[in-house]
PDB file of N, CA and C in Angstrom:
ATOM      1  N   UNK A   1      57.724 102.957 101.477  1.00  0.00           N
ATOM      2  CA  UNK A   1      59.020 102.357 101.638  1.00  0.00           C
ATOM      3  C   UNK A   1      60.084 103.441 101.487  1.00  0.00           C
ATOM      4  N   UNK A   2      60.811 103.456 102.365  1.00  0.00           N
ATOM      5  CA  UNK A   2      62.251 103.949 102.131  1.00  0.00           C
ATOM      6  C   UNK A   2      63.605 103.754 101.080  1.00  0.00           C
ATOM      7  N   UNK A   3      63.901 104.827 100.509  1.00  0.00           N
ATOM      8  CA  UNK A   3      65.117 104.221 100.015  1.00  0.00           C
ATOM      9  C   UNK A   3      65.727 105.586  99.855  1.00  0.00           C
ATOM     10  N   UNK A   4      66.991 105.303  99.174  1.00  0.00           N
ATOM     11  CA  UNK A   4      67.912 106.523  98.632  1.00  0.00           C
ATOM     12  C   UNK A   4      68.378 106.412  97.301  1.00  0.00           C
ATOM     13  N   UNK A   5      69.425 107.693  97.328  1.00  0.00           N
ATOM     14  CA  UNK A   5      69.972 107.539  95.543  1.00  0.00           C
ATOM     15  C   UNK A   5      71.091 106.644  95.593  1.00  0.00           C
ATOM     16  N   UNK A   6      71.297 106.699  96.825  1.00  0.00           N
ATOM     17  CA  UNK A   6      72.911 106.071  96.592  1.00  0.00           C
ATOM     18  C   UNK A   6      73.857 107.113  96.603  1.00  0.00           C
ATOM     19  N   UNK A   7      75.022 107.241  96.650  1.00  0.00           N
ATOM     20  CA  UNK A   7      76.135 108.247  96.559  1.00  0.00           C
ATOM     21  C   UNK A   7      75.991 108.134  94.807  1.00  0.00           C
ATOM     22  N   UNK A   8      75.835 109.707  94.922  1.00  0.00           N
ATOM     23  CA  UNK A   8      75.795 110.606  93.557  1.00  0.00           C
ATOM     24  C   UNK A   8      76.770 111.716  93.110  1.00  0.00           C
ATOM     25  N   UNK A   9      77.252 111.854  91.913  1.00  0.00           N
ATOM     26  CA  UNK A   9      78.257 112.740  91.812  1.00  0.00           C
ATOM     27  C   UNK A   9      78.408 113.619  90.679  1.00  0.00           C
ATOM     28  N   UNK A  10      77.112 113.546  90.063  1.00  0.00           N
ATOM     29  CA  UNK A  10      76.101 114.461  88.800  1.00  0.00           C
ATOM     30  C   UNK A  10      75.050 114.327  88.808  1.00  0.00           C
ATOM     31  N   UNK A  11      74.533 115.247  88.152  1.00  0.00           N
ATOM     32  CA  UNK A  11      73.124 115.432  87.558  1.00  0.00           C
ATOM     33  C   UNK A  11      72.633 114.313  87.231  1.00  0.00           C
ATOM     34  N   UNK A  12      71.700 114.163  88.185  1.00  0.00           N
ATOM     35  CA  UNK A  12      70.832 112.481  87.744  1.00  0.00           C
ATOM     36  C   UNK A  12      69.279 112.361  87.954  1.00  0.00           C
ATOM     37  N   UNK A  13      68.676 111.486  87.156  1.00  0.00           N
ATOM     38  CA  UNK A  13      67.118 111.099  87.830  1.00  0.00           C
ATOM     39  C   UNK A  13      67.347 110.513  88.593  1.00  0.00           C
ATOM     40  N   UNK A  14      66.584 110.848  90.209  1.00  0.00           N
ATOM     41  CA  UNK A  14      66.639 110.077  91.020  1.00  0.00           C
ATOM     42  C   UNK A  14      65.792 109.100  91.178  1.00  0.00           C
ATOM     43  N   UNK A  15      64.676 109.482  91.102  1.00  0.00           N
ATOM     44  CA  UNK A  15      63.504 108.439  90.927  1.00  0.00           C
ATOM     45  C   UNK A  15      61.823 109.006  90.048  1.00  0.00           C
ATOM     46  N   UNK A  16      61.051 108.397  89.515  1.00  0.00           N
ATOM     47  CA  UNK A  16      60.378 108.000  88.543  1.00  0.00           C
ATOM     48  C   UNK A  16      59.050 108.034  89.454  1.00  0.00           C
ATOM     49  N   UNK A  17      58.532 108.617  89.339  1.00  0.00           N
ATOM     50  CA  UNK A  17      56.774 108.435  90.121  1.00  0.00           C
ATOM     51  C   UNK A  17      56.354 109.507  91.593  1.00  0.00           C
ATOM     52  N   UNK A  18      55.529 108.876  91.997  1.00  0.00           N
ATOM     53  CA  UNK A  18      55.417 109.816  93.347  1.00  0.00           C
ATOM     54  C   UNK A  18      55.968 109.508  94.642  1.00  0.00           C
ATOM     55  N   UNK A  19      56.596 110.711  95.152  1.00  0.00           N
ATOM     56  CA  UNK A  19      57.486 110.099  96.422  1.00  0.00           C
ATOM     57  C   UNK A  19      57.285 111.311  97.575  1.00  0.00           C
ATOM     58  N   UNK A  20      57.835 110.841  98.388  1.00  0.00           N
ATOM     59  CA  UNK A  20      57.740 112.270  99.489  1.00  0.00           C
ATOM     60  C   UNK A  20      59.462 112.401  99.619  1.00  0.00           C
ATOM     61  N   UNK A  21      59.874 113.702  99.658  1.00  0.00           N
ATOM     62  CA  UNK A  21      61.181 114.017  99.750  1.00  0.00           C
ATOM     63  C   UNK A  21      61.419 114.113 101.221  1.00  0.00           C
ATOM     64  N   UNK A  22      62.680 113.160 101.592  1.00  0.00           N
ATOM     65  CA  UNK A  22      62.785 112.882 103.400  1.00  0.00           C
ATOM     66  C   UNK A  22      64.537 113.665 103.763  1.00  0.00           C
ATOM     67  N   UNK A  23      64.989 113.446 102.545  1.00  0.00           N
ATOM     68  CA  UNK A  23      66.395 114.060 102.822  1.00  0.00           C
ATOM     69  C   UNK A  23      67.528 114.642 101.776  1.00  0.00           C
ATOM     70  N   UNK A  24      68.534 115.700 101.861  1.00  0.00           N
ATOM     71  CA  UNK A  24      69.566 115.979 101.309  1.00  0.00           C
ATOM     72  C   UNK A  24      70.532 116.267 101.911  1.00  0.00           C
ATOM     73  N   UNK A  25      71.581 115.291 101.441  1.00  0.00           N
ATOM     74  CA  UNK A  25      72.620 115.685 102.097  1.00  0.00           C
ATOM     75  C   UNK A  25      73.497 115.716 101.082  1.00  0.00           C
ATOM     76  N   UNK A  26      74.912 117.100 101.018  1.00  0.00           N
ATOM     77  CA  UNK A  26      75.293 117.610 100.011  1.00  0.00           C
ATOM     78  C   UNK A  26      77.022 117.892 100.245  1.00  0.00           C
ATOM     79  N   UNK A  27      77.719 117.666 100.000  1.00  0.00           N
ATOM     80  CA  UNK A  27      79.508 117.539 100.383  1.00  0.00           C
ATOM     81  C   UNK A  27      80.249 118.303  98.849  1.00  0.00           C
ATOM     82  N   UNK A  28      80.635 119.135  99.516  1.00  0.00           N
ATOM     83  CA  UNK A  28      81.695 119.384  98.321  1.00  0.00           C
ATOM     84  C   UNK A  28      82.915 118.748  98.577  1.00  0.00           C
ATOM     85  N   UNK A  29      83.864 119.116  97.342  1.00  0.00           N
ATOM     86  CA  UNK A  29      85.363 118.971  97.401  1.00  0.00           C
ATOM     87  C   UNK A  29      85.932 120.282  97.402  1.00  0.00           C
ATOM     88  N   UNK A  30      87.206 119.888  98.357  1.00  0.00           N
ATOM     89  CA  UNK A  30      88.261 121.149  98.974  1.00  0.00           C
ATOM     90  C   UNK A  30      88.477 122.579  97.559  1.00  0.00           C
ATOM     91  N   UNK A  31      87.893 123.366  98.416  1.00  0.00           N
ATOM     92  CA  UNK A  31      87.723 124.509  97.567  1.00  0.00           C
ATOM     93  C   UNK A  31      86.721 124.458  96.620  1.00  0.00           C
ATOM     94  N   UNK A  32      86.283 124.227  96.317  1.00  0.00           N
ATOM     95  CA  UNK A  32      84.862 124.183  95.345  1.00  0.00           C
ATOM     96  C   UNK A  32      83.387 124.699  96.070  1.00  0.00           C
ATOM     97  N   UNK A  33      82.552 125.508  94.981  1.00  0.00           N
ATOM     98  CA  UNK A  33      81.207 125.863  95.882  1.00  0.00           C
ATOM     99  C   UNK A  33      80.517 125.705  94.650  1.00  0.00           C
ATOM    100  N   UNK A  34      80.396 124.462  94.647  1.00  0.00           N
ATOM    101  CA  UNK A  34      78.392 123.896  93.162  1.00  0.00           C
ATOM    102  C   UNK A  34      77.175 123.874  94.579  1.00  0.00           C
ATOM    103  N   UNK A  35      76.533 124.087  93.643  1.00  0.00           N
ATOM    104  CA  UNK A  35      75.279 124.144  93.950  1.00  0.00           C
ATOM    105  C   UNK A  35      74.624 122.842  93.387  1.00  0.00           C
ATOM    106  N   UNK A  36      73.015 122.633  94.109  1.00  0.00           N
ATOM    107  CA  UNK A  36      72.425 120.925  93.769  1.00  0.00           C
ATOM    108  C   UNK A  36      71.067 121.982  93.966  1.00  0.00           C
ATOM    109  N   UNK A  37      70.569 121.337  93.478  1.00  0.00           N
ATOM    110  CA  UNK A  37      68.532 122.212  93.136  1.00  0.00           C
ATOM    111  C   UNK A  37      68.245 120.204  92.451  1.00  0.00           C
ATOM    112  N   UNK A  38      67.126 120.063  93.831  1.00  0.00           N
ATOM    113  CA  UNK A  38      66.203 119.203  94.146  1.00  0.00           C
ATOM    114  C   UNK A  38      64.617 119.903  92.823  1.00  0.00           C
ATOM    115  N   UNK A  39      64.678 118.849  91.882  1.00  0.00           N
ATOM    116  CA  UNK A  39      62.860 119.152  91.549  1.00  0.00           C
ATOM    117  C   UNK A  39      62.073 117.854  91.661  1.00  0.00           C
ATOM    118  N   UNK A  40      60.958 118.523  91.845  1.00  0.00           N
ATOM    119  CA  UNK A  40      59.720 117.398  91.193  1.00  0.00           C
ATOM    120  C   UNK A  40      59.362 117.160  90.223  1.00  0.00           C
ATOM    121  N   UNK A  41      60.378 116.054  89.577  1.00  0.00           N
ATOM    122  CA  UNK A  41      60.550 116.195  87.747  1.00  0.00           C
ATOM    123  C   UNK A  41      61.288 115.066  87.922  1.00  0.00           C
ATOM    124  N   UNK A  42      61.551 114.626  86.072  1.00  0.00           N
ATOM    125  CA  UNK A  42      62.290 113.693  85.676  1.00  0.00           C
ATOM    126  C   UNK A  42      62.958 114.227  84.533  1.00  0.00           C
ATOM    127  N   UNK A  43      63.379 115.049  84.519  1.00  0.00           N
ATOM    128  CA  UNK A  43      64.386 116.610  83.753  1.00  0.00           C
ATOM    129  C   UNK A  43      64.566 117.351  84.958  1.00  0.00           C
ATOM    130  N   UNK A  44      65.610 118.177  83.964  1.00  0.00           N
ATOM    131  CA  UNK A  44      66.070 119.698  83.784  1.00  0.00           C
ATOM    132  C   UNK A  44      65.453 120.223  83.944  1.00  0.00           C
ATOM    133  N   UNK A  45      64.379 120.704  84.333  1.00  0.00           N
ATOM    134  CA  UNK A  45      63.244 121.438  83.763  1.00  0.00           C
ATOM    135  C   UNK A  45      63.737 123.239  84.386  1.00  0.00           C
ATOM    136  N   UNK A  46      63.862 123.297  85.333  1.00  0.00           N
ATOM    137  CA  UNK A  46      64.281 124.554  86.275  1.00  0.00           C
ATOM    138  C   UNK A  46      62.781 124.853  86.591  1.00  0.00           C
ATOM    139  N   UNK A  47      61.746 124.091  87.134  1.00  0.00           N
ATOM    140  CA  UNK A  47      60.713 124.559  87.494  1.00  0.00           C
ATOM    141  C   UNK A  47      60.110 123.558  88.931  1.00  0.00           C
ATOM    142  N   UNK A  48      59.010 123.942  89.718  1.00  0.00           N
ATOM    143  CA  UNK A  48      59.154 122.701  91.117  1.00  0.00           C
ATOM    144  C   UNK A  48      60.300 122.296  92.006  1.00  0.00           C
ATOM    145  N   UNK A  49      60.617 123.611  91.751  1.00  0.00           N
ATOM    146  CA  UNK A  49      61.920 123.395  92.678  1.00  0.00           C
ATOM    147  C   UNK A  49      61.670 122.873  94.421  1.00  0.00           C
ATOM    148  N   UNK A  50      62.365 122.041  94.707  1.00  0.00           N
ATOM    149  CA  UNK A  50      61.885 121.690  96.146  1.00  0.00           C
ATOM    150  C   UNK A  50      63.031 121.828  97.178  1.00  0.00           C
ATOM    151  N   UNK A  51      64.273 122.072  96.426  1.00  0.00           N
ATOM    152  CA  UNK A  51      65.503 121.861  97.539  1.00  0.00           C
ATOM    153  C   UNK A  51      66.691 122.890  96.426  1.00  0.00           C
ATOM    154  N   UNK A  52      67.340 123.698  97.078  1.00  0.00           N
ATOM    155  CA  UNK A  52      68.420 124.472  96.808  1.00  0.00           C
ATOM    156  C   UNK A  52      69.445 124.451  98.030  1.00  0.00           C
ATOM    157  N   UNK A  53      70.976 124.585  97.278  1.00  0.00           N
ATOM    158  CA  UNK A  53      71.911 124.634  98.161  1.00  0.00           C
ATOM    159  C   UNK A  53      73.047 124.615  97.908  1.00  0.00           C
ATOM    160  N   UNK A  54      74.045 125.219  98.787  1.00  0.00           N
ATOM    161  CA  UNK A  54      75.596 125.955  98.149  1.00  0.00           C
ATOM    162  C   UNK A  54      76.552 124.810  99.347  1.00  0.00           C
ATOM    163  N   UNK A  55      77.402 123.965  98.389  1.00  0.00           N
ATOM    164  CA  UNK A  55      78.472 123.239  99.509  1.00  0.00           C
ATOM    165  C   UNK A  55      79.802 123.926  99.611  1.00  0.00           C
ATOM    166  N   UNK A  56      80.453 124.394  99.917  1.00  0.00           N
ATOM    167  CA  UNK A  56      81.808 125.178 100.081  1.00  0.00           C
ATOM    168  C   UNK A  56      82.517 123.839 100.282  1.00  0.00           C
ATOM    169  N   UNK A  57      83.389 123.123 100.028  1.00  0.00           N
ATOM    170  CA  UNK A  57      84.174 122.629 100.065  1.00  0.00           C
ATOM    171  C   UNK A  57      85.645 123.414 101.074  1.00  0.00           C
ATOM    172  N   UNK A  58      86.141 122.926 101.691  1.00  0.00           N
ATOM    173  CA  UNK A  58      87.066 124.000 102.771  1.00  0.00           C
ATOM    174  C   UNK A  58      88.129 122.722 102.969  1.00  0.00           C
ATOM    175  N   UNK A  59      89.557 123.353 103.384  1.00  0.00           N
ATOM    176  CA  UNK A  59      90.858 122.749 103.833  1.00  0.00           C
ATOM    177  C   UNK A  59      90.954 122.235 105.397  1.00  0.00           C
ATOM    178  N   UNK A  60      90.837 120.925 105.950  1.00  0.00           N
ATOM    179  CA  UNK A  60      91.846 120.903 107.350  1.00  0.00           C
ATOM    180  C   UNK A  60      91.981 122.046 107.720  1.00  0.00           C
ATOM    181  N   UNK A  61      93.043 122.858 107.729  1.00  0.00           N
ATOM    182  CA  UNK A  61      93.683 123.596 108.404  1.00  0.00           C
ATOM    183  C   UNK A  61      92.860 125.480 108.494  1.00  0.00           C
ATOM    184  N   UNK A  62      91.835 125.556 107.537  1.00  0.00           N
ATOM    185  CA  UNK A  62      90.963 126.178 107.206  1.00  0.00           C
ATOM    186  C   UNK A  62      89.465 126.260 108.152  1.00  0.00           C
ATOM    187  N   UNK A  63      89.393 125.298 109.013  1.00  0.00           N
ATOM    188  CA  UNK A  63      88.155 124.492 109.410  1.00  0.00           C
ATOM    189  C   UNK A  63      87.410 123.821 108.755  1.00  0.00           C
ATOM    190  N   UNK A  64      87.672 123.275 107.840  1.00  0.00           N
ATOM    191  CA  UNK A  64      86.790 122.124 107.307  1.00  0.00           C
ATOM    192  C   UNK A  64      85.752 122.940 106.242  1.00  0.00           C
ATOM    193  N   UNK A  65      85.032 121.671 105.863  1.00  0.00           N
ATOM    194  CA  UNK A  65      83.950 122.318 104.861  1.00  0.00           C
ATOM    195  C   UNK A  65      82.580 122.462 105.667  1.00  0.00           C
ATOM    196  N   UNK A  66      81.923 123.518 104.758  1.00  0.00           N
ATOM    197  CA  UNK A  66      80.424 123.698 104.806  1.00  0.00           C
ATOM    198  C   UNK A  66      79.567 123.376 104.137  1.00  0.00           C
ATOM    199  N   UNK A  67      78.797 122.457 104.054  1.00  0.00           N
ATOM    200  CA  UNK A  67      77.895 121.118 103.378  1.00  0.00           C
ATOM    201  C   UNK A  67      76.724 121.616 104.019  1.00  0.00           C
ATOM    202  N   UNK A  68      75.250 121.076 102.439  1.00  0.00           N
ATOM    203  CA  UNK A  68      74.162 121.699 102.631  1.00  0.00           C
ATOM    204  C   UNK A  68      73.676 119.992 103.311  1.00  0.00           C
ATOM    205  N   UNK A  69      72.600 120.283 104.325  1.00  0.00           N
ATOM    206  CA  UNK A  69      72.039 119.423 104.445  1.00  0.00           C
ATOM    207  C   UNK A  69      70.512 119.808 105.116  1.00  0.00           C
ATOM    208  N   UNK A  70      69.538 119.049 104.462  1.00  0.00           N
ATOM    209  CA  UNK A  70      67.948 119.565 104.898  1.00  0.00           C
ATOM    210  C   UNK A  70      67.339 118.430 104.996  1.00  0.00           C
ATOM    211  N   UNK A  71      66.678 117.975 106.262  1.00  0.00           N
ATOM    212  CA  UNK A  71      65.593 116.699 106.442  1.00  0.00           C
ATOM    213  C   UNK A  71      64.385 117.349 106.577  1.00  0.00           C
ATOM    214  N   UNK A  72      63.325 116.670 106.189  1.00  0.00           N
ATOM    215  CA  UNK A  72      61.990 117.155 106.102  1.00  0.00           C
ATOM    216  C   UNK A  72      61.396 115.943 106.995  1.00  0.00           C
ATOM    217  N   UNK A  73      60.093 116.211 107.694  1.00  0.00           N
ATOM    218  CA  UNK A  73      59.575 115.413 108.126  1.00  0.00           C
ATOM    219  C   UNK A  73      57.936 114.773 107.235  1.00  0.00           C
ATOM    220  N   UNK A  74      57.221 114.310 107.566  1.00  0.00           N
ATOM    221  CA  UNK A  74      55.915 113.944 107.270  1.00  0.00           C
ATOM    222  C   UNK A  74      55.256 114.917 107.528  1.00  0.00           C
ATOM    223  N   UNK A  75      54.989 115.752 108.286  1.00  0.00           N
ATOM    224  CA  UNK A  75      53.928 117.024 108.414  1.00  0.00           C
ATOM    225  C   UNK A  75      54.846 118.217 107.427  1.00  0.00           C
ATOM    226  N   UNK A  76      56.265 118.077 107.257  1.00  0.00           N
ATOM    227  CA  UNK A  76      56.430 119.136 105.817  1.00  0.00           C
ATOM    228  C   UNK A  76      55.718 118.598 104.856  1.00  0.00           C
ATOM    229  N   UNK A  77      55.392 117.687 104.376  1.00  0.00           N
ATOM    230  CA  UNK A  77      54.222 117.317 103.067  1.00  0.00           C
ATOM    231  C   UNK A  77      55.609 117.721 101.582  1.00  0.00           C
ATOM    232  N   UNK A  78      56.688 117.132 101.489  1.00  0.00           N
ATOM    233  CA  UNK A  78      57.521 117.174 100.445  1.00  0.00           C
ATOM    234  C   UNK A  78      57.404 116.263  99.198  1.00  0.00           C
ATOM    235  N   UNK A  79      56.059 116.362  99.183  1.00  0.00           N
ATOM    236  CA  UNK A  79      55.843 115.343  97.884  1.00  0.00           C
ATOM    237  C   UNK A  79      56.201 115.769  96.493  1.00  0.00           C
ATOM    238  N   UNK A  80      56.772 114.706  96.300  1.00  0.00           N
ATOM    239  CA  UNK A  80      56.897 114.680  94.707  1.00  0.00           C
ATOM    240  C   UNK A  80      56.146 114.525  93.665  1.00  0.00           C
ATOM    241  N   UNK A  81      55.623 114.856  93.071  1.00  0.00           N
ATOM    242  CA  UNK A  81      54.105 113.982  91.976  1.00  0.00           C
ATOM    243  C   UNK A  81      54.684 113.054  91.199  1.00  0.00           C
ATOM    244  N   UNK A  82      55.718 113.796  90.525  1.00  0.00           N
ATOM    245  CA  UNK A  82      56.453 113.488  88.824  1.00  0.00           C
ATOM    246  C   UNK A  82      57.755 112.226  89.710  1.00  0.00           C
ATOM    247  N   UNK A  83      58.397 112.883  90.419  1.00  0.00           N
ATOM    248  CA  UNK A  83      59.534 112.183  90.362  1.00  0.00           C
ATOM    249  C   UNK A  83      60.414 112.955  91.313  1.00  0.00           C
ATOM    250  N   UNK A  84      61.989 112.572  90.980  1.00  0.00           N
ATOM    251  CA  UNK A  84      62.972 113.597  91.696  1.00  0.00           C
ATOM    252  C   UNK A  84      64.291 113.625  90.675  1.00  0.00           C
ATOM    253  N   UNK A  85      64.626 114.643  90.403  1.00  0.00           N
ATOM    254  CA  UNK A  85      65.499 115.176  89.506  1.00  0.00           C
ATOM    255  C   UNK A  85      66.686 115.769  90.315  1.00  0.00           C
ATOM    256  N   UNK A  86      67.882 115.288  90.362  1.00  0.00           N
ATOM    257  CA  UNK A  86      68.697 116.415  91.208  1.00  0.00           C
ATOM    258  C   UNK A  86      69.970 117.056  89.946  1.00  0.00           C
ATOM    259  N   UNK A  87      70.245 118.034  90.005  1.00  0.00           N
ATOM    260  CA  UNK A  87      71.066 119.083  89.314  1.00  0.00           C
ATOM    261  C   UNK A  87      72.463 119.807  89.967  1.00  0.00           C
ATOM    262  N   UNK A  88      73.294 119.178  89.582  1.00  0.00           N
ATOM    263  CA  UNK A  88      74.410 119.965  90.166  1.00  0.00           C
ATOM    264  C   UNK A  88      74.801 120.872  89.110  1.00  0.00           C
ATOM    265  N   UNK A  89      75.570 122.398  89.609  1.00  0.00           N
ATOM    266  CA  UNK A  89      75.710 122.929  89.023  1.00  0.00           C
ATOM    267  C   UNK A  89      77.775 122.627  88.333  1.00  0.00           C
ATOM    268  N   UNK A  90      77.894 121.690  89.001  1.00  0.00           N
ATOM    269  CA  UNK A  90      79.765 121.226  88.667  1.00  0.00           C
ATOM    270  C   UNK A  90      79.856 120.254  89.096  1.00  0.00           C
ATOM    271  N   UNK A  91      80.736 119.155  88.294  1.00  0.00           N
ATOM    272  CA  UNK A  91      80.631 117.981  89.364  1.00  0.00           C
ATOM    273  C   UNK A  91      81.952 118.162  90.131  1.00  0.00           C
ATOM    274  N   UNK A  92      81.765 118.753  91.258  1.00  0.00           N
ATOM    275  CA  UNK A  92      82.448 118.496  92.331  1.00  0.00           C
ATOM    276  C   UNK A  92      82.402 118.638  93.652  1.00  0.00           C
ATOM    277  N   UNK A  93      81.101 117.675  93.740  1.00  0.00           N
ATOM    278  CA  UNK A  93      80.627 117.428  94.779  1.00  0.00           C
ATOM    279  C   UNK A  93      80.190 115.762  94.884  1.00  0.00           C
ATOM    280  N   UNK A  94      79.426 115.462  96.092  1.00  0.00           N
ATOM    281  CA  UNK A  94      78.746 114.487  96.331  1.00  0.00           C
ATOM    282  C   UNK A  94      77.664 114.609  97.110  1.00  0.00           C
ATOM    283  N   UNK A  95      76.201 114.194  96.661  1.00  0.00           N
ATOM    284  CA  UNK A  95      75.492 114.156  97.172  1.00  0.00           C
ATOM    285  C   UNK A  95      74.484 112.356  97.509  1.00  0.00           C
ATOM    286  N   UNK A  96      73.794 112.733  98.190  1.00  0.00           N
ATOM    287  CA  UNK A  96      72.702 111.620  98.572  1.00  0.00           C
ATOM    288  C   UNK A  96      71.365 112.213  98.808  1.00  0.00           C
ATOM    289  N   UNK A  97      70.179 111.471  98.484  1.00  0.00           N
ATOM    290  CA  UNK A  97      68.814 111.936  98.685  1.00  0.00           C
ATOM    291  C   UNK A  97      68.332 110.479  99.343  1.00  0.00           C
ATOM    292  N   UNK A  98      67.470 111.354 100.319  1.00  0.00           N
ATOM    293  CA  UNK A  98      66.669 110.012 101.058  1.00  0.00           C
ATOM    294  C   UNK A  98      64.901 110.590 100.613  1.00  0.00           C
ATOM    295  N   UNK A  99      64.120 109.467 100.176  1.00  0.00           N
ATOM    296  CA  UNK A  99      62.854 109.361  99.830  1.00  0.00           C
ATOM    297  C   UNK A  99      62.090 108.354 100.314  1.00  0.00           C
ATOM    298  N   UNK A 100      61.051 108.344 100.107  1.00  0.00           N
ATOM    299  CA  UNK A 100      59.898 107.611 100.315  1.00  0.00           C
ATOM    300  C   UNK A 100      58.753 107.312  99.288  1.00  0.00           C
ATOM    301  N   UNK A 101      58.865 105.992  98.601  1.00  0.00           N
ATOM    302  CA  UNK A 101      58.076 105.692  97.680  1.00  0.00           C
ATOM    303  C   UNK A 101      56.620 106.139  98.382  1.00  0.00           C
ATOM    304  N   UNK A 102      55.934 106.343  97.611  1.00  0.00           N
ATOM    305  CA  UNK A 102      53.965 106.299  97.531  1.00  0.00           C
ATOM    306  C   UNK A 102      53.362 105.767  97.266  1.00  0.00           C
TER     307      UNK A 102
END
Protein backbone atom coordinates (compact mmCIF):
# COMPACT_ATOMS: atom_id res chain seq x y z
CA UNK A 1 0.00 0.00 0.00
CA UNK A 2 0.88 3.47 -0.64
CA UNK A 3 1.03 6.32 1.51
CA UNK A 4 3.02 9.47 2.58
CA UNK A 5 4.20 11.66 5.52
CA UNK A 6 2.07 14.29 4.87
CA UNK A 7 3.62 17.85 4.65
CA UNK A 8 6.50 17.92 7.17
CA UNK A 9 8.45 20.71 8.61
CA UNK A 10 11.04 18.87 11.18
CA UNK A 11 12.72 16.11 12.11
CA UNK A 12 10.23 13.33 12.36
CA UNK A 13 9.53 9.43 12.37
CA UNK A 14 8.05 8.80 9.39
CA UNK A 15 7.03 5.42 9.64
CA UNK A 16 7.59 2.24 11.94
CA UNK A 17 8.35 -1.21 10.17
CA UNK A 18 9.35 -2.27 6.69
CA UNK A 19 8.70 -0.16 3.70
CA UNK A 20 10.21 0.50 0.32
CA UNK A 21 11.25 4.21 -0.11
CA UNK A 22 9.21 5.61 -3.44
CA UNK A 23 9.82 9.37 -2.93
CA UNK A 24 11.39 12.82 -1.65
CA UNK A 25 10.43 15.78 -2.25
CA UNK A 26 12.20 18.74 -0.43
CA UNK A 27 11.33 22.87 -0.62
CA UNK A 28 13.10 25.34 1.18
CA UNK A 29 12.22 28.87 2.30
CA UNK A 30 13.54 32.12 0.49
CA UNK A 31 17.14 32.18 1.26
CA UNK A 32 17.73 29.29 3.38
CA UNK A 33 19.90 26.00 2.41
CA UNK A 34 18.98 22.86 5.32
CA UNK A 35 19.62 19.85 4.38
CA UNK A 36 17.04 16.46 5.01
CA UNK A 37 19.08 12.86 5.25
CA UNK A 38 16.40 10.03 4.69
CA UNK A 39 17.40 6.71 7.12
CA UNK A 40 16.32 3.31 7.65
CA UNK A 41 15.63 3.88 11.29
CA UNK A 42 13.28 5.13 13.83
CA UNK A 43 16.08 7.70 15.29
CA UNK A 44 18.77 9.91 14.79
CA UNK A 45 20.95 7.44 14.39
CA UNK A 46 23.33 9.04 11.41
CA UNK A 47 23.74 5.54 10.07
CA UNK A 48 21.56 3.70 6.77
CA UNK A 49 21.47 6.56 5.22
CA UNK A 50 19.20 6.25 2.11
CA UNK A 51 18.48 9.85 0.86
CA UNK A 52 20.63 13.18 1.23
CA UNK A 53 19.93 16.66 0.01
CA UNK A 54 20.56 20.52 -0.06
CA UNK A 55 17.18 22.87 -0.80
CA UNK A 56 18.37 26.51 -1.57
CA UNK A 57 15.49 28.37 -1.01
CA UNK A 58 15.82 31.49 -3.80
CA UNK A 59 13.76 35.00 -4.47
CA UNK A 60 11.16 35.67 -7.56
CA UNK A 61 13.26 37.97 -9.00
CA UNK A 62 16.45 35.75 -8.39
CA UNK A 63 14.91 32.70 -10.37
CA UNK A 64 13.24 30.92 -7.94
CA UNK A 65 14.36 28.14 -5.68
CA UNK A 66 16.33 24.92 -6.01
CA UNK A 67 14.53 21.95 -4.26
CA UNK A 68 15.88 18.38 -3.77
CA UNK A 69 13.73 15.90 -5.24
CA UNK A 70 14.50 11.90 -5.88
CA UNK A 71 11.86 9.08 -6.99
CA UNK A 72 12.99 5.62 -6.88
CA UNK A 73 11.37 2.95 -8.66
CA UNK A 74 10.74 -0.93 -7.71
CA UNK A 75 13.86 -2.32 -9.45
CA UNK A 76 15.94 0.50 -7.17
CA UNK A 77 15.06 -2.02 -4.23
CA UNK A 78 14.82 1.18 -1.50
CA UNK A 79 13.80 -0.82 1.28
CA UNK A 80 13.55 0.07 4.56
CA UNK A 81 13.86 -2.82 7.26
CA UNK A 82 13.54 -0.63 10.54
CA UNK A 83 11.45 2.18 9.38
CA UNK A 84 11.98 5.83 7.96
CA UNK A 85 13.46 8.58 9.93
CA UNK A 86 13.79 11.96 8.17
CA UNK A 87 16.30 14.76 9.66
CA UNK A 88 16.41 18.21 8.80
CA UNK A 89 19.26 20.01 9.45
CA UNK A 90 16.97 23.69 10.27
CA UNK A 91 13.55 23.97 10.19
CA UNK A 92 13.19 25.87 7.25
CA UNK A 93 12.04 23.91 4.96
CA UNK A 94 9.24 21.54 3.88
CA UNK A 95 9.34 18.29 2.98
CA UNK A 96 7.12 15.10 1.93
CA UNK A 97 8.09 11.33 1.61
CA UNK A 98 6.17 8.90 -0.47
CA UNK A 99 6.43 5.02 0.70
CA UNK A 100 5.17 1.80 0.41
CA UNK A 101 4.11 -0.36 3.27
CA UNK A 102 5.44 -4.30 3.14
Amino acid sequence: MNTSSGLQAASALIYTGPCRLKSVCFVADTAKTPTIRVEDNITAANTNIRAWGRACGGTEAAGGAVNFIMKWTREDNMICDNGIYATLSAAEGDYVIEYEIL
